[in-house]
N, C-alpha and C. Protein backbone atom coordinates (compact mmCIF):
# COMPACT_ATOMS: atom_id res chain seq x y z
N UNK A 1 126.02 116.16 84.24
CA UNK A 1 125.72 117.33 85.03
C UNK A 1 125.11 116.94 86.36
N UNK A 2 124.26 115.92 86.41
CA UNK A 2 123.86 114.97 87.53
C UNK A 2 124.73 115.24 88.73
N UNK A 3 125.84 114.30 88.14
CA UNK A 3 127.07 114.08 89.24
C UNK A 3 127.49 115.03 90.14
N UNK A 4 128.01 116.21 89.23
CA UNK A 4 128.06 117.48 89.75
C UNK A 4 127.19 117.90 90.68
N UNK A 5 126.24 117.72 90.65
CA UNK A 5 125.18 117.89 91.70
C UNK A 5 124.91 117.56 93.17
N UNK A 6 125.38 115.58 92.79
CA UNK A 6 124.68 114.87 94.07
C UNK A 6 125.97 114.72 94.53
N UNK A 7 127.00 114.39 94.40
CA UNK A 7 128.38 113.81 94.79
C UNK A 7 128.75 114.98 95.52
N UNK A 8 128.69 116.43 95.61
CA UNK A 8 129.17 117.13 97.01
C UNK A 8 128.13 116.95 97.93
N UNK A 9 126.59 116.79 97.90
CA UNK A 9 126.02 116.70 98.62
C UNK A 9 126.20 115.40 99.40
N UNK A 10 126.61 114.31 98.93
CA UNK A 10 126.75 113.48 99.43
C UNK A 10 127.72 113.31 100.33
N UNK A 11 129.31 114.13 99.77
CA UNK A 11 130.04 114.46 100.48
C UNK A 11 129.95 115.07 101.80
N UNK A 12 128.95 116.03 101.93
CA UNK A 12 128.48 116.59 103.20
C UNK A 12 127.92 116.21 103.73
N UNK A 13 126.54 115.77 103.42
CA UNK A 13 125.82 115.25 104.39
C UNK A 13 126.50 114.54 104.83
N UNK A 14 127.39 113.40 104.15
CA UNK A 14 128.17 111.91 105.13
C UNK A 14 128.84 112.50 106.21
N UNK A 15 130.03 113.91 105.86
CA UNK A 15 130.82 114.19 106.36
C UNK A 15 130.16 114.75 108.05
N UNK A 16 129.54 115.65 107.69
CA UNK A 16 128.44 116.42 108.56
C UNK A 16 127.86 115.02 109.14
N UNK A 17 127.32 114.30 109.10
CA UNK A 17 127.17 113.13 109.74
C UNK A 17 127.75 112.22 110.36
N UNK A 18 128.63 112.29 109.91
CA UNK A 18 130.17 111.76 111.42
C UNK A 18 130.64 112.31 111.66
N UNK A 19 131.03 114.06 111.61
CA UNK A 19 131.55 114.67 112.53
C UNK A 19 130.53 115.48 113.24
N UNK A 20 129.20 115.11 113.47
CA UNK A 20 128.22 115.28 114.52
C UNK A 20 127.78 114.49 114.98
N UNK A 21 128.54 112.97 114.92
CA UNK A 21 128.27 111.58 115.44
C UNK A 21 127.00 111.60 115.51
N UNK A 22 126.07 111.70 114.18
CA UNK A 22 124.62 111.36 113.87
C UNK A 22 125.19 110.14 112.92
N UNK A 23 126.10 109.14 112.79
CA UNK A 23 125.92 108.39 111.93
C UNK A 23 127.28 107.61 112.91
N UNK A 24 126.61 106.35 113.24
CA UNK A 24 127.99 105.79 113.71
C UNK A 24 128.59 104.60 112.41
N UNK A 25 129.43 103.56 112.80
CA UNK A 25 129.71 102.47 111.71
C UNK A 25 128.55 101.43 111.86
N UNK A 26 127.89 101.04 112.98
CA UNK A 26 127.08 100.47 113.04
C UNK A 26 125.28 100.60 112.36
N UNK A 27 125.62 101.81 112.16
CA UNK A 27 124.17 102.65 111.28
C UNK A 27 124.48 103.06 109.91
N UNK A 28 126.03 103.03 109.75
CA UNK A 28 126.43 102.88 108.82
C UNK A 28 126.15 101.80 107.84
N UNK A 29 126.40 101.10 108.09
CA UNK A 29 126.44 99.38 107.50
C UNK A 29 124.47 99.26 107.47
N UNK A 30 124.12 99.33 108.58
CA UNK A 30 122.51 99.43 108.07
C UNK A 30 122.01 100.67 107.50
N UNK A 31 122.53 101.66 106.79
CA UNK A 31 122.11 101.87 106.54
C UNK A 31 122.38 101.86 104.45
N UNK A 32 123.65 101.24 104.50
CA UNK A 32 124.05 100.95 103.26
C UNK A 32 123.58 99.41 102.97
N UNK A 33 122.65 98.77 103.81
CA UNK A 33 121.88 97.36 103.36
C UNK A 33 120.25 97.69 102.82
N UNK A 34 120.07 99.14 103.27
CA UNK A 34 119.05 99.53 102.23
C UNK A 34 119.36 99.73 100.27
N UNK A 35 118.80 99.20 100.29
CA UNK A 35 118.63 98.69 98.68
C UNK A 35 117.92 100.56 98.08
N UNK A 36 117.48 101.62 98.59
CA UNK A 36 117.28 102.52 97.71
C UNK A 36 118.70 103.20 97.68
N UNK A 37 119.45 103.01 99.59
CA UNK A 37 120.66 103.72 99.36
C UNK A 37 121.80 103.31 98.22
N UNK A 38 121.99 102.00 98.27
CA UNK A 38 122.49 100.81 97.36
C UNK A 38 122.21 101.54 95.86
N UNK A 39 121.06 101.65 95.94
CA UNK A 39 120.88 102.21 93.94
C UNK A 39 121.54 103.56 94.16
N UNK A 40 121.12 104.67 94.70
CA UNK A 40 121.22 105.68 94.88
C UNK A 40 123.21 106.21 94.79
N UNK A 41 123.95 105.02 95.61
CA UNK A 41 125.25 105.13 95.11
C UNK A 41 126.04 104.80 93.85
N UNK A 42 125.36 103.47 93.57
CA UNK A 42 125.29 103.35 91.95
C UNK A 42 125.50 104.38 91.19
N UNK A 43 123.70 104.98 90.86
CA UNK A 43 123.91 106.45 90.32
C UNK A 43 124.63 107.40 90.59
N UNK A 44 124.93 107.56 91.00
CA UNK A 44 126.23 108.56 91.85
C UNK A 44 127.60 108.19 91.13
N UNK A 45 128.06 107.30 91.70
CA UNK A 45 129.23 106.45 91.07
C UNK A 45 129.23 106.29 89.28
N UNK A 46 128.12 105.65 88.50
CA UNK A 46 128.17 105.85 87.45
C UNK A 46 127.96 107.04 86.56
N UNK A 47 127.24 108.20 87.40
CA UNK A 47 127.15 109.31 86.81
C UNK A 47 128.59 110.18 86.54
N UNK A 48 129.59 110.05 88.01
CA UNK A 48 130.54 110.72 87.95
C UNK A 48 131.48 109.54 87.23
N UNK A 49 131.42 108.72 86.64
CA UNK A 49 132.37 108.13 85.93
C UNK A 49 132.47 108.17 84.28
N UNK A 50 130.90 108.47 84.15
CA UNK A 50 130.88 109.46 82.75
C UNK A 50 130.90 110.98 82.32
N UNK A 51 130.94 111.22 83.59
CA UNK A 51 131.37 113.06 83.50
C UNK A 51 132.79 113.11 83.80
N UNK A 52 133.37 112.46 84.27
CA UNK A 52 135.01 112.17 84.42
C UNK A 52 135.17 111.42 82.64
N UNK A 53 134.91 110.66 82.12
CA UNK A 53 135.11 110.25 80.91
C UNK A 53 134.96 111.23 79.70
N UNK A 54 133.72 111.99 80.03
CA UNK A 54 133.76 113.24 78.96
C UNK A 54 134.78 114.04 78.94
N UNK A 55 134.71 114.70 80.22
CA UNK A 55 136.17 116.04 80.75
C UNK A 55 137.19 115.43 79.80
N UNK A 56 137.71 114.52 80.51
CA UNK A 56 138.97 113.71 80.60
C UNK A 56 139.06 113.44 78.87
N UNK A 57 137.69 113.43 77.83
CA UNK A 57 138.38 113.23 76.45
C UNK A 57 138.57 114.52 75.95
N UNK A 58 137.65 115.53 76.01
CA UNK A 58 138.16 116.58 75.25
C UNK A 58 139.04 117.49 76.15
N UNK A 59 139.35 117.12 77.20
CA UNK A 59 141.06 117.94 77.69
C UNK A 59 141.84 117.04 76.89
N UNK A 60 142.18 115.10 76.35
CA UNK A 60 143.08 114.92 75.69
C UNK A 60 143.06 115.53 74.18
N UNK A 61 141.47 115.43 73.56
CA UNK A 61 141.82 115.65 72.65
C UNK A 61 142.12 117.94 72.23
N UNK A 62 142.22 118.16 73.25
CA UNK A 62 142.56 119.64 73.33
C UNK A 62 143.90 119.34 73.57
N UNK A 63 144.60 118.87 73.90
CA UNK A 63 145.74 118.52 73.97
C UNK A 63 146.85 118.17 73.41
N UNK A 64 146.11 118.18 71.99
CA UNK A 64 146.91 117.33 71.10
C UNK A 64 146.48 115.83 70.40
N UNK A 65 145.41 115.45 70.97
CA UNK A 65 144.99 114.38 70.80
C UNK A 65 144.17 113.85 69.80
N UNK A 66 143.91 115.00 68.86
CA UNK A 66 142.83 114.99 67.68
C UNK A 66 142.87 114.01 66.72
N UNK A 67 144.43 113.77 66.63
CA UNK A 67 144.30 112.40 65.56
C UNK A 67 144.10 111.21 65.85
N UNK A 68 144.10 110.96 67.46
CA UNK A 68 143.44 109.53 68.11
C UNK A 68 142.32 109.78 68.86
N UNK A 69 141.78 110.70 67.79
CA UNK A 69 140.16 111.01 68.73
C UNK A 69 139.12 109.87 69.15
N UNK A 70 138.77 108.64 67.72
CA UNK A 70 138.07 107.51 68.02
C UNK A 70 139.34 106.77 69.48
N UNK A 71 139.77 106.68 69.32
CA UNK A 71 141.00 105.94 70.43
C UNK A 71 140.68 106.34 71.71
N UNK A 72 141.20 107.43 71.80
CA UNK A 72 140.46 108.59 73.04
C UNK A 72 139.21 107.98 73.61
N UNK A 73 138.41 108.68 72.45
CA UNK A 73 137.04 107.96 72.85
C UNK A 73 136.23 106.56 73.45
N UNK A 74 137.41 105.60 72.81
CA UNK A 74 136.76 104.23 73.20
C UNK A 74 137.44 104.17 74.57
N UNK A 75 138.77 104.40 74.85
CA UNK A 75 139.32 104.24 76.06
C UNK A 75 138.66 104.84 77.19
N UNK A 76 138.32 106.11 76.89
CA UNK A 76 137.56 106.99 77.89
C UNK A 76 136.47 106.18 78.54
N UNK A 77 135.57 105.87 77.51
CA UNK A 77 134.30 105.55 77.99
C UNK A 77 134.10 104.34 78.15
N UNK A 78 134.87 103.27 77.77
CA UNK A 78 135.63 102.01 78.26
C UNK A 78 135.57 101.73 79.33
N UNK A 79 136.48 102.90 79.74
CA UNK A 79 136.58 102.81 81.15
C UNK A 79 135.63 102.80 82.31
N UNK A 80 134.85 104.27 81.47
CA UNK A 80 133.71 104.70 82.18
C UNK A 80 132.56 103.15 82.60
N UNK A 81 132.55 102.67 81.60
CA UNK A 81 131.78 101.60 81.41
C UNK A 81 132.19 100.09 82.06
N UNK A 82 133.33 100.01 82.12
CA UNK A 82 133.89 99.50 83.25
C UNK A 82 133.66 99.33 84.42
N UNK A 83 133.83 100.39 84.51
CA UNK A 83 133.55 101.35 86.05
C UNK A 83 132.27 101.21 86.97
N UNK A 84 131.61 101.32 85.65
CA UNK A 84 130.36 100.97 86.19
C UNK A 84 130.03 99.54 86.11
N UNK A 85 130.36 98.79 85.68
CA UNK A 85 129.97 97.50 86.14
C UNK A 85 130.20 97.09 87.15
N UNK A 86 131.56 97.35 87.32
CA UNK A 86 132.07 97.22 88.73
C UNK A 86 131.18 97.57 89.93
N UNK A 87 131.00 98.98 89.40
CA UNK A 87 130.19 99.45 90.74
C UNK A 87 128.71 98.58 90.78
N UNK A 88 128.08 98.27 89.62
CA UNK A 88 127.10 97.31 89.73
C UNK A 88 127.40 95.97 90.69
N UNK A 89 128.80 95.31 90.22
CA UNK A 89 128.62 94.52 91.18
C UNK A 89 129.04 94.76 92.27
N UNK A 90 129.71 95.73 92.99
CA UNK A 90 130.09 95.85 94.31
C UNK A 90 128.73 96.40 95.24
N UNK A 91 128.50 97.30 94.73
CA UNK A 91 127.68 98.16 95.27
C UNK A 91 126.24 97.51 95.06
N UNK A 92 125.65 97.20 94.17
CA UNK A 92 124.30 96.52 93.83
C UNK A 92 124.69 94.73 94.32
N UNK A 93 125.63 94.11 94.64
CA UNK A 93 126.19 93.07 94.77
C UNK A 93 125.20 91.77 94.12
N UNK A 94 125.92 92.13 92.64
CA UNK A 94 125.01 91.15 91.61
C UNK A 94 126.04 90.01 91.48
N UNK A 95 127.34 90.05 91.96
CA UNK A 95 127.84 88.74 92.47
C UNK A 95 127.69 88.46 94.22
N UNK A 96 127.32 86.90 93.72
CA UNK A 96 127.34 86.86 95.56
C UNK A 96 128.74 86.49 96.40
């Protein structure tokens, strides 16, 4: 429910922020070397990758999908979990 929340705001403010050229690429980049913004997309990113994983199982298993419900399930959130590592290391850049 998180996700839902911060991810349009984020959408706007960014948007609203370069199309009122209050944010150029150069303030950009500093300002994504702050380490609270850095977490702050994380959460964002991993929140909406488990609210996309929930949706996304019970529309399959509404779908028809009831008899590969554990299946469903591991793939879904698999992914989700995936997802987020990824974004751990891109975004938190826990590889150098």
């Amino acid at each position: 429910m998180m996700a839902a929340f911060l991810m349009p705001i984020l959408i706007i403010l960014t948007s609203m922020a370069v199309a009122a050229d209050w944010l150029t690429e150069e303030r950009f980049w500093t300002l994504l070397s702050n380490p609270l913004v850095r977490g702050y997309l994380f959460v964002v990113i991993s929140l909406s990758l488990f609210h996309w994983a929930h949706r996304f199982r019970y529309i399959l298993e509404d779908l028809g999908g009831k008899p590969l419900r554990s299946l469903i399930a591991v793939a879904c959130y698999g992914s989700a979990t995936i997802g987020t590592l990824l974004a751990a290391v891109l975004v938190l850049r826990l590889w150098p």
